[in-house]
Protein backbone atom coordinates (compact mmCIF):
# COMPACT_ATOMS: atom_id res chain seq x y z
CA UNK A 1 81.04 85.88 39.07
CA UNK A 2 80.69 88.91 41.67
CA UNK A 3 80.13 87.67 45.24
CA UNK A 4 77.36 89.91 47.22
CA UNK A 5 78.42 91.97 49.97
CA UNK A 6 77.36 90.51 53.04
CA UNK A 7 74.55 92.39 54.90
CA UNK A 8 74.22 95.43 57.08
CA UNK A 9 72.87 92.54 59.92
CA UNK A 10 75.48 89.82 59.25
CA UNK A 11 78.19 93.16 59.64
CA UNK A 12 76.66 94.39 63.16
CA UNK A 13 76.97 90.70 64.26
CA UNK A 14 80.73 89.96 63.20
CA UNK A 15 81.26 93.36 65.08
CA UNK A 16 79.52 92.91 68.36
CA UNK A 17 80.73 89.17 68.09
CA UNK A 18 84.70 90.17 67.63
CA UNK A 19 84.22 92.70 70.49
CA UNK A 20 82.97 90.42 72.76
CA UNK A 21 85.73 87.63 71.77
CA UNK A 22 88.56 90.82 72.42
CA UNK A 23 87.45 91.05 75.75
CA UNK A 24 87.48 87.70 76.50
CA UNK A 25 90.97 87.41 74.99
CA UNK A 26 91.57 90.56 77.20
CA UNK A 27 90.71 89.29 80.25
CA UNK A 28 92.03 85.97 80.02
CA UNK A 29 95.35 87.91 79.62
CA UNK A 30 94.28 89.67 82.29
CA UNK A 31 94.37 86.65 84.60
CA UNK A 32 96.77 85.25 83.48
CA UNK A 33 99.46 87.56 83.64
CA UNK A 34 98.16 88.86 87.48
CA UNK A 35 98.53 84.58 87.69
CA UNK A 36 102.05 84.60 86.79
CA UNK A 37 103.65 87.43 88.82
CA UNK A 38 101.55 86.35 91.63
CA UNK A 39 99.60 89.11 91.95
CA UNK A 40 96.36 89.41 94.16
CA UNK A 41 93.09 88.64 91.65
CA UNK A 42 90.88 91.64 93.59
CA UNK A 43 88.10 91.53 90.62
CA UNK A 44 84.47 90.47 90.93
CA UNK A 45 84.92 89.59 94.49
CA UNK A 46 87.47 86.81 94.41
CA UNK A 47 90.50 87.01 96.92
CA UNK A 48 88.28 88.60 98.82
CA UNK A 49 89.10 86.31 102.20
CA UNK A 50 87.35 83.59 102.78
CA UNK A 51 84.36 83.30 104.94
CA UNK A 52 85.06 82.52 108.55
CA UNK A 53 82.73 80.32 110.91
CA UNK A 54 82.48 83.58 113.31
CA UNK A 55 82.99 87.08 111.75
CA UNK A 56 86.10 87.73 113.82
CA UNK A 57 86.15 91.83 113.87
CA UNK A 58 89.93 92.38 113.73
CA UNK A 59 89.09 96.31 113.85
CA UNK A 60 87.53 95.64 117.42
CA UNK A 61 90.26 94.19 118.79
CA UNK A 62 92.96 95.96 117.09
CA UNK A 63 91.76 99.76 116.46
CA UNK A 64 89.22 100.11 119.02
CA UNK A 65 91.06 97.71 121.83
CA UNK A 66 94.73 98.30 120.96
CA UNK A 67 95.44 94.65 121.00
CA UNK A 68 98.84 93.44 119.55
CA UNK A 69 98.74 90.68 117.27
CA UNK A 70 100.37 88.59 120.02
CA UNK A 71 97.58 88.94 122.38
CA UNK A 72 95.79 86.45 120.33
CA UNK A 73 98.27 84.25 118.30
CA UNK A 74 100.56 83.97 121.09
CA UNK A 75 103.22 81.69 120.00
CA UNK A 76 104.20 83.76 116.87
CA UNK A 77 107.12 85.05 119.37
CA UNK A 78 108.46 81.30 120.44
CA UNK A 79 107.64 78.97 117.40
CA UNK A 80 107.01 78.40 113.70
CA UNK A 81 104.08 79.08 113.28
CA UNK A 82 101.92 81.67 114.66
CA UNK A 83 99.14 79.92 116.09
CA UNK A 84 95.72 80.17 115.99
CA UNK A 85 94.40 80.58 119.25
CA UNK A 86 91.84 77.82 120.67
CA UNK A 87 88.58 79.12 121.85
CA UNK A 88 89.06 78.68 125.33
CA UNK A 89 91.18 81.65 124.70
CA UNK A 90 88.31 83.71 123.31
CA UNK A 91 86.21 82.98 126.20
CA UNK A 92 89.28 84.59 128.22
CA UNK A 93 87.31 87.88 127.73
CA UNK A 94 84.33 86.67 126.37
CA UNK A 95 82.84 84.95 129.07
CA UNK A 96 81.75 88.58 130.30
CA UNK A 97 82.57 90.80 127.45
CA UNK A 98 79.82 91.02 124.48
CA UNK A 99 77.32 89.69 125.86
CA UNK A 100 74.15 89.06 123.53
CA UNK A 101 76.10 89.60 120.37
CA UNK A 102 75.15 86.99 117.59
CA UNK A 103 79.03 86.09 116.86
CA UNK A 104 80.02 85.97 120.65
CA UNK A 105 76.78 83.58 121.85
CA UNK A 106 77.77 81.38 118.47
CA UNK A 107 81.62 81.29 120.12
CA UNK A 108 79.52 80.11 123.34
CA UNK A 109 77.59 77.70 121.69
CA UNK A 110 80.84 75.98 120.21
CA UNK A 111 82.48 76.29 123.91
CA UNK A 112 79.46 75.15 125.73
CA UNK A 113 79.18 71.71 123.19
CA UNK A 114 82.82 71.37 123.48
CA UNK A 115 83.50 72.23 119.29
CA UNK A 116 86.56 73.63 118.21
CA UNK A 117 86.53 76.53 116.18
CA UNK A 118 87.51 76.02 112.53
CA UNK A 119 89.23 79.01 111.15
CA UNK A 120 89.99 78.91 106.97
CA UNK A 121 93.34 79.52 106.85
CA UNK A 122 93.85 82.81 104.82
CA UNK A 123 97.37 82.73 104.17
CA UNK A 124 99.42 79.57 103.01
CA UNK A 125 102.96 78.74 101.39
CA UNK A 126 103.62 75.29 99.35
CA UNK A 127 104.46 72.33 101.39
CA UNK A 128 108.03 72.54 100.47
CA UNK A 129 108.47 76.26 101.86
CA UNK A 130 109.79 76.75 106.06
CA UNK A 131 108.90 79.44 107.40
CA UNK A 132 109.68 80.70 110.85
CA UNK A 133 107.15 83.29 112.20
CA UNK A 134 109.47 83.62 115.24
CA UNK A 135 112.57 84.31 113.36
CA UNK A 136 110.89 87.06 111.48
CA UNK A 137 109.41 88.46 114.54
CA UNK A 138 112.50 88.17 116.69
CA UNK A 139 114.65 89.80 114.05
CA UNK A 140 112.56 93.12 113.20
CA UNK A 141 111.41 93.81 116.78
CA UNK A 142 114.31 93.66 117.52
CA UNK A 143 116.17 95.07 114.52
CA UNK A 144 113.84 98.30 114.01
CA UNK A 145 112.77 98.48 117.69
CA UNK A 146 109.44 97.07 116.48
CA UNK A 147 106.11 96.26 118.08
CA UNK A 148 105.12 92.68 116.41
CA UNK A 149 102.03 93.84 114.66
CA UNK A 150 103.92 96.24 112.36
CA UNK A 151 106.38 93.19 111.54
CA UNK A 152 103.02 91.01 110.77
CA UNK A 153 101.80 93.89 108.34
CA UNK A 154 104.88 93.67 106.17
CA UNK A 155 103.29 90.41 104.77
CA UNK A 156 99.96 89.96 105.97
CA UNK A 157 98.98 93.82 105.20
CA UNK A 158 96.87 96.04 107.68
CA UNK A 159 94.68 92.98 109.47
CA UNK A 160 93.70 95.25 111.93
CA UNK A 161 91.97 97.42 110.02
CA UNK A 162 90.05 94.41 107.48
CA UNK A 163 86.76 93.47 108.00
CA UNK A 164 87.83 90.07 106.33
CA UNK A 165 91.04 88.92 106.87
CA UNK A 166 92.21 88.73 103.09
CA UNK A 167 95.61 87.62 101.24
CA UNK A 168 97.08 91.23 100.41
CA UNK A 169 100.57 89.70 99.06
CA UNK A 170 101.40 87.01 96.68
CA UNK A 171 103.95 85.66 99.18
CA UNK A 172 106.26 84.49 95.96
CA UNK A 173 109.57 83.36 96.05
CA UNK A 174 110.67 86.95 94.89
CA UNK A 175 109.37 88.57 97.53
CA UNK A 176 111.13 86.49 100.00
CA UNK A 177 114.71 86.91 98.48
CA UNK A 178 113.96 90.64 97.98
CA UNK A 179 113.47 91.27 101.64
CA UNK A 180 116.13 88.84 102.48
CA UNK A 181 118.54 90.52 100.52
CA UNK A 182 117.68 94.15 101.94
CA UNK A 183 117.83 92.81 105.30
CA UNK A 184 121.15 90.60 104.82
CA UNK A 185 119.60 87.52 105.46
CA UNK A 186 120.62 84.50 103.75
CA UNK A 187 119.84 83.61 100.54
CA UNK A 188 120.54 79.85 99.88
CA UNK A 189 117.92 77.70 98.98
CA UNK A 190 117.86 75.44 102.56
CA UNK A 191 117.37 78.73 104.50
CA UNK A 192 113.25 78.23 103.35
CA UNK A 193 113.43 74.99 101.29
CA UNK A 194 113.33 71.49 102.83
């Protein structure tokens, strides 16, 4: 008995059916593999930086101003971490600088109520990874002759110039041991691992 070819409809529907299941497949490799080298995901809008409680304008400060990165986070030259810096800090300058702007008079607000200001943190390492912002700093600027926001750029990218602070690196493992290696640091696993 001869089976019946199927029909010019059911044949456009297997097609556009299988085409939209390859790029499925596609892009789920996509993700995937971007996933596993630990690649930034810059599709669609993810990895974009998350959104702050104040839209901090980095370009202000840094392009127009010619701040350093240590005007602000201050103790990235003495300690681990580089600190985020309180908002009594902001109100430093802001107490007479930009006044009637809708960002500085919410920074007010918090100040005046006695909030903190609670940044999302951007950038972030697993638990089991140390990480000395002041032994990085210390050892380029003084290495290379090097003013402290170039150092910060070699993993947190061009913040000055963002809009939104976003995650330009994947901050792997490899990357560490790479620039350890180029820079004769050492390599053994208790140097970053607890």
């Amino acid at each position: 008995m001869l089976q019946r070819a199927p029909s010019r409809k059911t044949m456009i529907s297997l097609g556009i059916s299988g085409a939209f299941a390859l790029i499925l497949v596609a892009l789920v490799i996509f993700f995937i593999t971007r996933a596993w080298f630990g690649l930034p995901i810059n599709v669609f809008g993810i990895n974009d930086g998350p959104e702050q409680p104040i839209n901090f304008p980095h370009t202000t400060h840094v392009e127009q101003l010619g701040l350093d990165c240590t005007f602000c986070h201050r103790l990235v030259t003495e300690e681990k971490t580089a600190s985020i810096p309180p908002i009594e800090q902001c109100m430093f300058c802001h107490s007479v600088v930009g006044q009637g702007l809708p960002e500085i008079e919410k920074l007010k607000d918090l100040y005046r109520n006695n909030e903190s200001l609670d940044w999302v943190r951007v950038h972030r390492l697993p638990d089991h990874v140390r990480f000395v912002h002041e032994a990085h700093i210390t050892f380029f600027s003084k290495e290379n002759n090097t003013p402290a926001s170039e150092v910060c750029s070699i993993c947190h990218g061009d913040v000055g110039s963002m809009s939104k602070v976003e995650q330009v690196r994947p901050l792997k493992m490899g990357d560490c041991v790479d620039c350890h290696k180029n820079n004769s640091a050492p390599t053994d696993c208790t140097t970053c691992h607890y």
